[in-house]
PDB file of N, CA and C in Angstrom:
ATOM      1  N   UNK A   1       4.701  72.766   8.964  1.00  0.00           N
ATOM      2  CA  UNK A   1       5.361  71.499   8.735  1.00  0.00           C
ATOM      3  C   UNK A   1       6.790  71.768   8.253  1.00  0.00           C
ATOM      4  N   UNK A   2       7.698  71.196   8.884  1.00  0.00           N
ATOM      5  CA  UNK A   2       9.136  71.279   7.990  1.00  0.00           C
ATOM      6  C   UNK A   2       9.348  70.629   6.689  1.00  0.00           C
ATOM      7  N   UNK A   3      10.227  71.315   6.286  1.00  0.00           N
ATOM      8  CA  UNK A   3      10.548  71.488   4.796  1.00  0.00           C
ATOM      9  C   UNK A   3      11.704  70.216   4.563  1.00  0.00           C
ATOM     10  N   UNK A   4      11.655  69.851   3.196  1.00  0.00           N
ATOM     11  CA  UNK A   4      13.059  69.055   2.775  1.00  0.00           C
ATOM     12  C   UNK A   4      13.853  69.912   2.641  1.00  0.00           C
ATOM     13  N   UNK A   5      14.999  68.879   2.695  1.00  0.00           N
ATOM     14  CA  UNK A   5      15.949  70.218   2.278  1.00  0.00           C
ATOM     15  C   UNK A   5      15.812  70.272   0.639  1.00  0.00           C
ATOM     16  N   UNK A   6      16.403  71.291  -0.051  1.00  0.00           N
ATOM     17  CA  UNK A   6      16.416  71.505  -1.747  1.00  0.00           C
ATOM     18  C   UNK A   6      16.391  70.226  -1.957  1.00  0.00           C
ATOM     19  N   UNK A   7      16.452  70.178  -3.298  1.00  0.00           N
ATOM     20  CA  UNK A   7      16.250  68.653  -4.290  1.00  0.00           C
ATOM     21  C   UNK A   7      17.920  68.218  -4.073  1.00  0.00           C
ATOM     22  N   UNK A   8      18.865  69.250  -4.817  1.00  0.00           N
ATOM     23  CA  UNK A   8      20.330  68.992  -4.957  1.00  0.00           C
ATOM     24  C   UNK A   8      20.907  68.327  -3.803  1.00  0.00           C
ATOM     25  N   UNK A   9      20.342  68.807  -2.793  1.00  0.00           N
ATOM     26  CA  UNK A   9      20.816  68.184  -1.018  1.00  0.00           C
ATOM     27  C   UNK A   9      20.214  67.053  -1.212  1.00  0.00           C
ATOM     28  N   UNK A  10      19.315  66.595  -1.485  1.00  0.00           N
ATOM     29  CA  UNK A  10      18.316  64.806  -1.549  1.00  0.00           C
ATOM     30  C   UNK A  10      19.334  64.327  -1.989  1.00  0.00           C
ATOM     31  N   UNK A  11      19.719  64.456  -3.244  1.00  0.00           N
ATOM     32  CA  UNK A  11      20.204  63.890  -4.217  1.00  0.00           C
ATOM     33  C   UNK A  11      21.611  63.631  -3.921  1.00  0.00           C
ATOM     34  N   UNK A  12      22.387  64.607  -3.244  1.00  0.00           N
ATOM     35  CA  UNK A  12      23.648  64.747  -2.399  1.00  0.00           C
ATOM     36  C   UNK A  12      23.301  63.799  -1.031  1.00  0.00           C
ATOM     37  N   UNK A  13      22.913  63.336  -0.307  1.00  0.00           N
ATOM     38  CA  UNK A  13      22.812  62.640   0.873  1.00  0.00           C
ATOM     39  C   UNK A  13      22.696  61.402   0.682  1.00  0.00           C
ATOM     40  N   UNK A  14      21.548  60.809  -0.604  1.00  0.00           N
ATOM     41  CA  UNK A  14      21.634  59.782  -1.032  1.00  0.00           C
ATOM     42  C   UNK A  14      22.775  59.279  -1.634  1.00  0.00           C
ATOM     43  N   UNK A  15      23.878  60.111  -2.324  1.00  0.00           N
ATOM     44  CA  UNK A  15      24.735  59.812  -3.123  1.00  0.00           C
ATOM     45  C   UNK A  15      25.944  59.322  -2.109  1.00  0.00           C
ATOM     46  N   UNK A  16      25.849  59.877  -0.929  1.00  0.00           N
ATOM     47  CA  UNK A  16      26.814  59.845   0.189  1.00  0.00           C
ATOM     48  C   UNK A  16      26.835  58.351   1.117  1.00  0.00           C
ATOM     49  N   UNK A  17      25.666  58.051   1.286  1.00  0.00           N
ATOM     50  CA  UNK A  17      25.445  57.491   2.058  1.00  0.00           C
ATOM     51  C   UNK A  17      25.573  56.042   1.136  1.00  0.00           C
ATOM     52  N   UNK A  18      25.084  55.907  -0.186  1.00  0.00           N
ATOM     53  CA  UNK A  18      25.073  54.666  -0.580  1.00  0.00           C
ATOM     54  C   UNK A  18      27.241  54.342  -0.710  1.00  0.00           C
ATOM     55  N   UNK A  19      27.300  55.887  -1.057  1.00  0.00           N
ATOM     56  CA  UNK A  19      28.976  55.532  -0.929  1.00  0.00           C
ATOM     57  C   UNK A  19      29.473  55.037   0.634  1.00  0.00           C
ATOM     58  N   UNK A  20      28.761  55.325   1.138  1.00  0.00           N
ATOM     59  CA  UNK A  20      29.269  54.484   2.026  1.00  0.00           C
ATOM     60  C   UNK A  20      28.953  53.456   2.440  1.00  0.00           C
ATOM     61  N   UNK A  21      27.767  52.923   2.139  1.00  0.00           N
ATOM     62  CA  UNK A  21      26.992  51.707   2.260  1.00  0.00           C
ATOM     63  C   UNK A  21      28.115  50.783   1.669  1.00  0.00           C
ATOM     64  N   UNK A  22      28.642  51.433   0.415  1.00  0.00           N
ATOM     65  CA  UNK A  22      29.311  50.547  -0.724  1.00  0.00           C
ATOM     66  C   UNK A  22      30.629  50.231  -0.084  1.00  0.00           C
ATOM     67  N   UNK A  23      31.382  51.662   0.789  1.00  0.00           N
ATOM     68  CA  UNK A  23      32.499  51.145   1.259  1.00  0.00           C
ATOM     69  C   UNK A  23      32.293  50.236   2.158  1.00  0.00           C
ATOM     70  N   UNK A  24      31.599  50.296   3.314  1.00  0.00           N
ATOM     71  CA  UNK A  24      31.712  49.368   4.692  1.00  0.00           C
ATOM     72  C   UNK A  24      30.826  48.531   4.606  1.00  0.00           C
ATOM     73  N   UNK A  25      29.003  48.573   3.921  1.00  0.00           N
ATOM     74  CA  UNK A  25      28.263  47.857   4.143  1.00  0.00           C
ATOM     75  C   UNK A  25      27.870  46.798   3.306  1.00  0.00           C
ATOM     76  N   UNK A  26      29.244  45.527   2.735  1.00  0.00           N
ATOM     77  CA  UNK A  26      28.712  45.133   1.964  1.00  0.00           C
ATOM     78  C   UNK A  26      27.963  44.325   1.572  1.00  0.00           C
ATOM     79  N   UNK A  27      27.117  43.989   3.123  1.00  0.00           N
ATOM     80  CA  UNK A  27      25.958  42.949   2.807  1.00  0.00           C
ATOM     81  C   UNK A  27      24.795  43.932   1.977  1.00  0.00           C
ATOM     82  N   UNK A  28      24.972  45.103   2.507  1.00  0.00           N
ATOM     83  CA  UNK A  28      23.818  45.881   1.655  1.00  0.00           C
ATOM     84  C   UNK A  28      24.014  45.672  -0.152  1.00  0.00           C
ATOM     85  N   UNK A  29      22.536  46.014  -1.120  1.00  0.00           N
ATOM     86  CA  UNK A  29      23.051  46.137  -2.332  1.00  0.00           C
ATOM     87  C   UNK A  29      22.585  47.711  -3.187  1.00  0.00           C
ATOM     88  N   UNK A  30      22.195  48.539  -1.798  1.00  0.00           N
ATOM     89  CA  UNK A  30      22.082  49.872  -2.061  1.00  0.00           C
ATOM     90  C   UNK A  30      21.354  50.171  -0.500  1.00  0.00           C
ATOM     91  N   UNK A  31      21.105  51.514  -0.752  1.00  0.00           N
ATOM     92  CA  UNK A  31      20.934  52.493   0.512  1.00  0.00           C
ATOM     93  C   UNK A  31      19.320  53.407  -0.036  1.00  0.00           C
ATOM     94  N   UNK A  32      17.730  53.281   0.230  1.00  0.00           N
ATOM     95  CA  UNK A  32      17.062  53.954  -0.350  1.00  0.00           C
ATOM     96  C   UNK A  32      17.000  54.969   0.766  1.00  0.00           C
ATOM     97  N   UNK A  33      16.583  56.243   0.184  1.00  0.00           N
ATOM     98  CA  UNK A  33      16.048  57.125   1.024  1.00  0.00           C
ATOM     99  C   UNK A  33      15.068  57.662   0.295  1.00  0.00           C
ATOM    100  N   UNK A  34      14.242  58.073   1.648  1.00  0.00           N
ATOM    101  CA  UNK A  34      12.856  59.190   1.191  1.00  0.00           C
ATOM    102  C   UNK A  34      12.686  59.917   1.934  1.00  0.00           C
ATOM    103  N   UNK A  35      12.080  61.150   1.115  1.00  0.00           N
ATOM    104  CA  UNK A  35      11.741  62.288   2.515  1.00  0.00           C
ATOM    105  C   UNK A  35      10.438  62.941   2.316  1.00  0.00           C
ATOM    106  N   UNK A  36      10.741  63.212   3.803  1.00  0.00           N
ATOM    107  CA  UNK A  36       8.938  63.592   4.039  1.00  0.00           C
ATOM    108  C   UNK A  36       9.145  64.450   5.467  1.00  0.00           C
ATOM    109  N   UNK A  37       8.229  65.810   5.275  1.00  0.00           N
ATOM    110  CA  UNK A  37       8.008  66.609   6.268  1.00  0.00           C
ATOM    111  C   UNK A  37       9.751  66.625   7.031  1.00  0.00           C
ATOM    112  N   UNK A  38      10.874  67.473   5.974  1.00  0.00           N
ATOM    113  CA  UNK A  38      12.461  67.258   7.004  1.00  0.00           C
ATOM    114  C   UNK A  38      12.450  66.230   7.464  1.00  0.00           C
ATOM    115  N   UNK A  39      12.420  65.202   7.025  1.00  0.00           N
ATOM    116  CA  UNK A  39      13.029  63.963   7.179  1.00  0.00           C
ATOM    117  C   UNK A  39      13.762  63.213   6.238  1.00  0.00           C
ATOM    118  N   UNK A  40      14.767  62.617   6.710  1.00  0.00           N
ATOM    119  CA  UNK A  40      15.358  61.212   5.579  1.00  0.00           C
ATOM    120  C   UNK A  40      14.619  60.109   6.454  1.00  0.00           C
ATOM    121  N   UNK A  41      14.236  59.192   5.548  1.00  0.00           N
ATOM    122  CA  UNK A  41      13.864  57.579   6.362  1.00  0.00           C
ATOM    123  C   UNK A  41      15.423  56.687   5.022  1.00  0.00           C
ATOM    124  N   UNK A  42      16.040  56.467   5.964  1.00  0.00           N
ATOM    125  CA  UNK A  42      17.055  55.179   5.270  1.00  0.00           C
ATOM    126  C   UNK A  42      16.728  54.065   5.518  1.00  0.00           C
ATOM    127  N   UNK A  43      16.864  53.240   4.399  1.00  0.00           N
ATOM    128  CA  UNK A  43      16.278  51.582   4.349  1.00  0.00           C
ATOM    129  C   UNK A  43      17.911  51.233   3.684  1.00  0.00           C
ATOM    130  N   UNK A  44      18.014  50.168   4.179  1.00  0.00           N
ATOM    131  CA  UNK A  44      19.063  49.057   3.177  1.00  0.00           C
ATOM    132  C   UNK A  44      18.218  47.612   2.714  1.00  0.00           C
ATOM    133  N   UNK A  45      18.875  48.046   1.216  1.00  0.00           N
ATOM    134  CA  UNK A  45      18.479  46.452   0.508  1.00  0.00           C
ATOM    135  C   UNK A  45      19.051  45.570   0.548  1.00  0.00           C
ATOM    136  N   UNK A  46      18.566  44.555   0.910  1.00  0.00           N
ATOM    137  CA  UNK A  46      19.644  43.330   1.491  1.00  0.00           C
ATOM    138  C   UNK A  46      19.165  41.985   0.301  1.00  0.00           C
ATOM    139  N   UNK A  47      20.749  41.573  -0.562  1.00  0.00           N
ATOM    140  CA  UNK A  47      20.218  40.487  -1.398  1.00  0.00           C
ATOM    141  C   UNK A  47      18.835  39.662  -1.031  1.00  0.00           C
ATOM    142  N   UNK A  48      18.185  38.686  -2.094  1.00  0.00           N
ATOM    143  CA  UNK A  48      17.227  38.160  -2.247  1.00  0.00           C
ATOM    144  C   UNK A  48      16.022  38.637  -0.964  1.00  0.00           C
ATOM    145  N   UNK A  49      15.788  39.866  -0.713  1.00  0.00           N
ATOM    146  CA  UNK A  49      14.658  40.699   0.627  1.00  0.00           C
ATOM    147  C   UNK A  49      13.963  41.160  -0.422  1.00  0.00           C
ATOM    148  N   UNK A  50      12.738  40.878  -0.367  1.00  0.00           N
ATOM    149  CA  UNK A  50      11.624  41.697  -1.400  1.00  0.00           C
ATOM    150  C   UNK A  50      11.300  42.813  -0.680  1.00  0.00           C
ATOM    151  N   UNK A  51      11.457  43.577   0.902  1.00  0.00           N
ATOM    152  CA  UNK A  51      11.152  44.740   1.414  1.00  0.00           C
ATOM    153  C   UNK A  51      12.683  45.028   1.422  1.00  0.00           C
ATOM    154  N   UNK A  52      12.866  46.455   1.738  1.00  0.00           N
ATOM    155  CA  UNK A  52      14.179  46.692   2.409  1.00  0.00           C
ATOM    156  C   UNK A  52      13.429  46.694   3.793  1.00  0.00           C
ATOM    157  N   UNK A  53      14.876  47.645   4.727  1.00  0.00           N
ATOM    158  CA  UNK A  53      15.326  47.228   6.131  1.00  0.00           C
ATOM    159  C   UNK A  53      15.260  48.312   6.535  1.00  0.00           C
ATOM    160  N   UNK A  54      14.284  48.878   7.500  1.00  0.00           N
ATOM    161  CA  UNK A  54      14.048  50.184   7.633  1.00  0.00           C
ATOM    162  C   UNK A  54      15.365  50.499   8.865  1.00  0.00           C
ATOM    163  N   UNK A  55      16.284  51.254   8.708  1.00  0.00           N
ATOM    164  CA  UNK A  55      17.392  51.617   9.494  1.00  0.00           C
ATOM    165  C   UNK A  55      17.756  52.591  10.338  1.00  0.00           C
ATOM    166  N   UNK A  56      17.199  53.583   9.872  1.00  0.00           N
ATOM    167  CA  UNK A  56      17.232  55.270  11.319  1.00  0.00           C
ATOM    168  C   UNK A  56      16.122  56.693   9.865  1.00  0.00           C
ATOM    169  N   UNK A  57      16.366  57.131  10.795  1.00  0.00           N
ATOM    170  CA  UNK A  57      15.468  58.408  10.241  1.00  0.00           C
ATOM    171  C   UNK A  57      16.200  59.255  10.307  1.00  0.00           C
ATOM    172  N   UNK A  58      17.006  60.532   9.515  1.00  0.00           N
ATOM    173  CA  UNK A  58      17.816  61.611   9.736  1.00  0.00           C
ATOM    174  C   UNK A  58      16.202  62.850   9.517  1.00  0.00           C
ATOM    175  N   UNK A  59      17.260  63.900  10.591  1.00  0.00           N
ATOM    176  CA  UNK A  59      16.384  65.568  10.852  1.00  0.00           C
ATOM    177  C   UNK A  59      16.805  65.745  10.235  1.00  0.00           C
ATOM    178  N   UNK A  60      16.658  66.615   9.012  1.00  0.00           N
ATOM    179  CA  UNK A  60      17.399  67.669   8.346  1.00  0.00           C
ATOM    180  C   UNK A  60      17.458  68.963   9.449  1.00  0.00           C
ATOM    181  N   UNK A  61      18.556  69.454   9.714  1.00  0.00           N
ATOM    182  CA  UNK A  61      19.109  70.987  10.275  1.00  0.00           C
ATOM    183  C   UNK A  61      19.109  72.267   9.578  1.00  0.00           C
ATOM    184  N   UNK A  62      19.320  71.774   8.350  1.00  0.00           N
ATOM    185  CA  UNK A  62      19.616  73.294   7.531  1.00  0.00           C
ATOM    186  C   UNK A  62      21.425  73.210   7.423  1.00  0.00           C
ATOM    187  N   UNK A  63      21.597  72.193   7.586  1.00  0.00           N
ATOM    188  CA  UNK A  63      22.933  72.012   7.425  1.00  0.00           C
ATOM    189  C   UNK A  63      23.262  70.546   6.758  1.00  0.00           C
ATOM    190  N   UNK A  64      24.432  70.520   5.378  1.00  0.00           N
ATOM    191  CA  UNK A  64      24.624  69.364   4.985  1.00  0.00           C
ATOM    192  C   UNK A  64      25.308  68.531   5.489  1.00  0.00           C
ATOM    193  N   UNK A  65      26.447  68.808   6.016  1.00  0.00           N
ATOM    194  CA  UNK A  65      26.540  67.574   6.971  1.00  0.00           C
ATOM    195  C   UNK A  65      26.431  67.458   8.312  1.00  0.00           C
ATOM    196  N   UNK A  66      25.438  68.039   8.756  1.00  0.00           N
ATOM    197  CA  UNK A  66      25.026  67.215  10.512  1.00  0.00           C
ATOM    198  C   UNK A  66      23.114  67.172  10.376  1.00  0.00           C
ATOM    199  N   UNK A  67      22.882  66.034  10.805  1.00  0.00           N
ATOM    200  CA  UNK A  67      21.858  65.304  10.786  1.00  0.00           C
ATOM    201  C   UNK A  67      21.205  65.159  12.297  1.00  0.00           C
ATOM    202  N   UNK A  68      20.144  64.926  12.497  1.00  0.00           N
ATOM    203  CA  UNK A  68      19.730  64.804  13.595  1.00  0.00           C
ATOM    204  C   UNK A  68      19.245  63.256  13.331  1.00  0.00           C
ATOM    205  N   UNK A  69      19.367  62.254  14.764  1.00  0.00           N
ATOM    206  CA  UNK A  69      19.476  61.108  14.374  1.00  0.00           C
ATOM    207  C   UNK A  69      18.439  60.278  14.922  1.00  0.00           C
ATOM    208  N   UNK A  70      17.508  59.273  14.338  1.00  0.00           N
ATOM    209  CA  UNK A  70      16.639  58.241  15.185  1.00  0.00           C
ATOM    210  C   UNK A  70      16.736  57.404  14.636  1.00  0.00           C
ATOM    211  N   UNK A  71      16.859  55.927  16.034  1.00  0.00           N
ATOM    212  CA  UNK A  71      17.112  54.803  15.180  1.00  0.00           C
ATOM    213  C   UNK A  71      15.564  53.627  14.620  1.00  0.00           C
ATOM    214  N   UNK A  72      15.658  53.585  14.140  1.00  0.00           N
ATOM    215  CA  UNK A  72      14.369  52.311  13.417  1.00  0.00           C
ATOM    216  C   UNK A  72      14.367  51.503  14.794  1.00  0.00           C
ATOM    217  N   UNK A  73      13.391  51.431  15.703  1.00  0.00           N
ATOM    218  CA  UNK A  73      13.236  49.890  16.590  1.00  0.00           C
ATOM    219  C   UNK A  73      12.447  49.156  16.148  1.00  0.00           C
ATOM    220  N   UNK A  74      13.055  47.801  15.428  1.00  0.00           N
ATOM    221  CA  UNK A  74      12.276  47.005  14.827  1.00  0.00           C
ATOM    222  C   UNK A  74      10.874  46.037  15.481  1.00  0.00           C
ATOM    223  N   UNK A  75      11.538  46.634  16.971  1.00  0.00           N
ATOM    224  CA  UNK A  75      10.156  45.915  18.144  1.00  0.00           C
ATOM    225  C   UNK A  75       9.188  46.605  18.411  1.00  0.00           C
ATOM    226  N   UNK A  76       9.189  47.962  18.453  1.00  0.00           N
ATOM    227  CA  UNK A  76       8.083  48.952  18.217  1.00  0.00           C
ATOM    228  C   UNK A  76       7.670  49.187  16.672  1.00  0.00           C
ATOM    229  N   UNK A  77       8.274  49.050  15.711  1.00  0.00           N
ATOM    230  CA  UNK A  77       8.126  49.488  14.685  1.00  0.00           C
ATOM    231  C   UNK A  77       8.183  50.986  14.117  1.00  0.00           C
ATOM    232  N   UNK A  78       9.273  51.803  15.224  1.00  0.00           N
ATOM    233  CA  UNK A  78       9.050  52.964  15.236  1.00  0.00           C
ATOM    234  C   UNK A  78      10.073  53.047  14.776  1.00  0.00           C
ATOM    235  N   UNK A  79      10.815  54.634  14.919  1.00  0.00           N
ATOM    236  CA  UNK A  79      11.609  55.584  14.951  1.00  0.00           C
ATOM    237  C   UNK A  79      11.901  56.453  16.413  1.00  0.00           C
ATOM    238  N   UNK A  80      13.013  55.984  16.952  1.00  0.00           N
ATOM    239  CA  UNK A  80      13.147  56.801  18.633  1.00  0.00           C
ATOM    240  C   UNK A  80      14.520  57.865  18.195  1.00  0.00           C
ATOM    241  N   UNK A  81      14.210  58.462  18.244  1.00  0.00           N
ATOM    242  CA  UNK A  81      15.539  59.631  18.482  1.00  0.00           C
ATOM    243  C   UNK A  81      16.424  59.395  19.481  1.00  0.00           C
ATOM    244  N   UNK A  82      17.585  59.148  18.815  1.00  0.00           N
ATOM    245  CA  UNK A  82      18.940  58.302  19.870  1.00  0.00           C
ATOM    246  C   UNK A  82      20.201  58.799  19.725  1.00  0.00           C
ATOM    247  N   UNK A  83      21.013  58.492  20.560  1.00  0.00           N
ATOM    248  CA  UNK A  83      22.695  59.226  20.491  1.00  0.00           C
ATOM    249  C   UNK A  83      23.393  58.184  19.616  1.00  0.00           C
ATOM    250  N   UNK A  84      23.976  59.193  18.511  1.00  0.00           N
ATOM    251  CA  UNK A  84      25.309  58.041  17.938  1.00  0.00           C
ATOM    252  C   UNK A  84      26.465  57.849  19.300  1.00  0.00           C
ATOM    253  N   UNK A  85      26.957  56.692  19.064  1.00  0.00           N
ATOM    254  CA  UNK A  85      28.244  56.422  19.451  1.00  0.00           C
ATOM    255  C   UNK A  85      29.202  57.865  20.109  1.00  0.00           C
ATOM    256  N   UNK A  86      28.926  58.959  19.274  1.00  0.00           N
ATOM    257  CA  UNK A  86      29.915  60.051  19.729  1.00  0.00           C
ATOM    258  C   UNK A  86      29.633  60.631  21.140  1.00  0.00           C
ATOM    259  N   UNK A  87      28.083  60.156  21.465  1.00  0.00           N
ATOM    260  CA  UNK A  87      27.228  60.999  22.860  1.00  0.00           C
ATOM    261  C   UNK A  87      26.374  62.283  21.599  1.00  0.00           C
ATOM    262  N   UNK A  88      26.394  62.244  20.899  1.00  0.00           N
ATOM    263  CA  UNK A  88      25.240  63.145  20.742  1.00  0.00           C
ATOM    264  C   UNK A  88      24.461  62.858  19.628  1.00  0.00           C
ATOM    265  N   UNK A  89      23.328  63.665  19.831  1.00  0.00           N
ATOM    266  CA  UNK A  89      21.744  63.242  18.945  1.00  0.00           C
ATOM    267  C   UNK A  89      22.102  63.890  17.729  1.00  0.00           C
ATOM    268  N   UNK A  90      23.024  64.068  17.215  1.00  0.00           N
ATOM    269  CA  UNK A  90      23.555  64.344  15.512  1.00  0.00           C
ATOM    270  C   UNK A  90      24.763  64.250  15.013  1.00  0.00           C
ATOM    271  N   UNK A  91      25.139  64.415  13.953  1.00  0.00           N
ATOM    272  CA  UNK A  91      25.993  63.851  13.344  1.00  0.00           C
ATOM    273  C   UNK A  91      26.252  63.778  12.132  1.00  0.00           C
ATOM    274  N   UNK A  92      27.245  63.254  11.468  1.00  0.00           N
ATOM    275  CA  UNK A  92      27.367  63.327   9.658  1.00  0.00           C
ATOM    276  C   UNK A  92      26.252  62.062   9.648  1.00  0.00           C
ATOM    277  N   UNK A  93      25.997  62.265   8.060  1.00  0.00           N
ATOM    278  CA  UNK A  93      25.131  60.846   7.672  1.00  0.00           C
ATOM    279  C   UNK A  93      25.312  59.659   7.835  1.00  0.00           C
ATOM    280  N   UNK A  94      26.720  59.695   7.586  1.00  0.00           N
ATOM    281  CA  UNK A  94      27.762  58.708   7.354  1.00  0.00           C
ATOM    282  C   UNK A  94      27.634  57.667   9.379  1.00  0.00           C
ATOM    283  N   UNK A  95      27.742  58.824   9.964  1.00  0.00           N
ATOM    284  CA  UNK A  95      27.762  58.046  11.233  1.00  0.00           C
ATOM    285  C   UNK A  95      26.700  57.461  11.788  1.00  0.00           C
ATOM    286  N   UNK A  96      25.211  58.248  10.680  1.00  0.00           N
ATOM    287  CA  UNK A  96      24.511  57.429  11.088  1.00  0.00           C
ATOM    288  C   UNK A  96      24.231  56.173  10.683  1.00  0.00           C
ATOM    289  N   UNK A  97      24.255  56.206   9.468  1.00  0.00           N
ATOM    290  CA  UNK A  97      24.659  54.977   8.960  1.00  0.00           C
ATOM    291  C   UNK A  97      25.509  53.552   9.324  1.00  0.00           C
ATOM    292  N   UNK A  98      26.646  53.767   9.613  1.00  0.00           N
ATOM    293  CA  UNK A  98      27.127  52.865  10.510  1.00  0.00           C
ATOM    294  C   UNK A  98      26.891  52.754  11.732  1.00  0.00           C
ATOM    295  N   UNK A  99      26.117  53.510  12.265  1.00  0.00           N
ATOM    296  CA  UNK A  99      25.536  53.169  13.474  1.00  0.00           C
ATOM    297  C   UNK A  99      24.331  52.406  13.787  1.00  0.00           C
ATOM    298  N   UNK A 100      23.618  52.258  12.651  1.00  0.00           N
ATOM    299  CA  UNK A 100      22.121  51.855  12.171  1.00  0.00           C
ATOM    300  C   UNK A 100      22.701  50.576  12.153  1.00  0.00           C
ATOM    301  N   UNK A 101      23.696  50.473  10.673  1.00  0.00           N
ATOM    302  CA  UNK A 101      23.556  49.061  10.069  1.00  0.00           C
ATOM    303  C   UNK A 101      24.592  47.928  11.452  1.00  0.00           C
ATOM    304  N   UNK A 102      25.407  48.634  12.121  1.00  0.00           N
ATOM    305  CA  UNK A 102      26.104  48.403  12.616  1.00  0.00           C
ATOM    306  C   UNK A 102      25.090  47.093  14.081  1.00  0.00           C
ATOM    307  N   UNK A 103      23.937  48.089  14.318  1.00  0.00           N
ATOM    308  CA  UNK A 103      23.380  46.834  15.131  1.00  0.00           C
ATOM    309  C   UNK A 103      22.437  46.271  13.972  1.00  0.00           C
ATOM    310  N   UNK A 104      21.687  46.963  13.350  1.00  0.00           N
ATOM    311  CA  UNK A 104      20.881  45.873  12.189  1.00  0.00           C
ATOM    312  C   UNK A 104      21.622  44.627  11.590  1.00  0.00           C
ATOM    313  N   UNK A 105      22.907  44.440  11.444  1.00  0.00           N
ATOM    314  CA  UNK A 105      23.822  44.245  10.735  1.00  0.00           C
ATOM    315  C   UNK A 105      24.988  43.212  11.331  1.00  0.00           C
ATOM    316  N   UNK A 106      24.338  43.224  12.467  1.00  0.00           N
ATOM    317  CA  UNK A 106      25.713  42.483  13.478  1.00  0.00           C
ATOM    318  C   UNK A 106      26.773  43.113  13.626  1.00  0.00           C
ATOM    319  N   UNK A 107      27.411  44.146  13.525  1.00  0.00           N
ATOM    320  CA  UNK A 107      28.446  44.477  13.500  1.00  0.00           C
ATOM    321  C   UNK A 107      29.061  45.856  14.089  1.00  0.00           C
ATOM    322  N   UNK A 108      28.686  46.207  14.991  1.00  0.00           N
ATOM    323  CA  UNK A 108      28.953  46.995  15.919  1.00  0.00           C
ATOM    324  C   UNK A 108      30.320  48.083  16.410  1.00  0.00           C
ATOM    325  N   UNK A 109      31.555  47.231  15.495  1.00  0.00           N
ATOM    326  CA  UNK A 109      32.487  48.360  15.442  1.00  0.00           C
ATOM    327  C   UNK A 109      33.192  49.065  14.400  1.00  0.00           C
ATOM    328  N   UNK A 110      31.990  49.780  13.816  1.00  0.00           N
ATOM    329  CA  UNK A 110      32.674  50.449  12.626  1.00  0.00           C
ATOM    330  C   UNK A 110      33.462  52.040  13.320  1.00  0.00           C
TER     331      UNK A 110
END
């Protein structure tokens, strides 16, 4: 089974990503993550939502900033492994992030 990355990297990805939640996403009112088996699952909390918003799933690589990327399909209820915007299946966190909230979110050109 794959591994998380260290604790310090959790703790570093989450810290990143809500910073950016905070810069661009400000319907969000934080960014949760959890991991399990090399994975991030990102959710955004969206005022008065008693669940959050399940948003993409990052691979951990073994590298801190490039991510392997899948987005949440809220019609399957899954996780599909998909290309950011750049053409490829990884990326900083950051891009996945605005790429997630960007269709969750209405807003498509960050």
């Amino acid at each position: 089974m794959p591994k998380n990355p260290p604790e310090s990297m959790q703790h570093h990805l989450s810290h990143r990503l809500n910073a950016r939640a905070k810069e661009r996403w400000p319907q969000l009112t934080r960014v949760q993550v959890r991991f399990r088996a090399g994975f991030a699952y990102v959710a955004g909390e969206l005022p008065d939502e008693a669940e959050a918003l399940p948003l993409c799933r990052l691979r951990f690589t073994g590298v801190l900033h490039t991510w392997g990327f899948a987005l949440y399909l809220a019609s399957r209820d899954k996780y599909e492994d998909n290309l950011l915007p750049t053409g490829l299946p990884f990326g900083s966190p950051e891009e996945a992030l605005d790429c997630a909230c960007g269709l969750y979110l209405g807003d498509p050109t960050p």
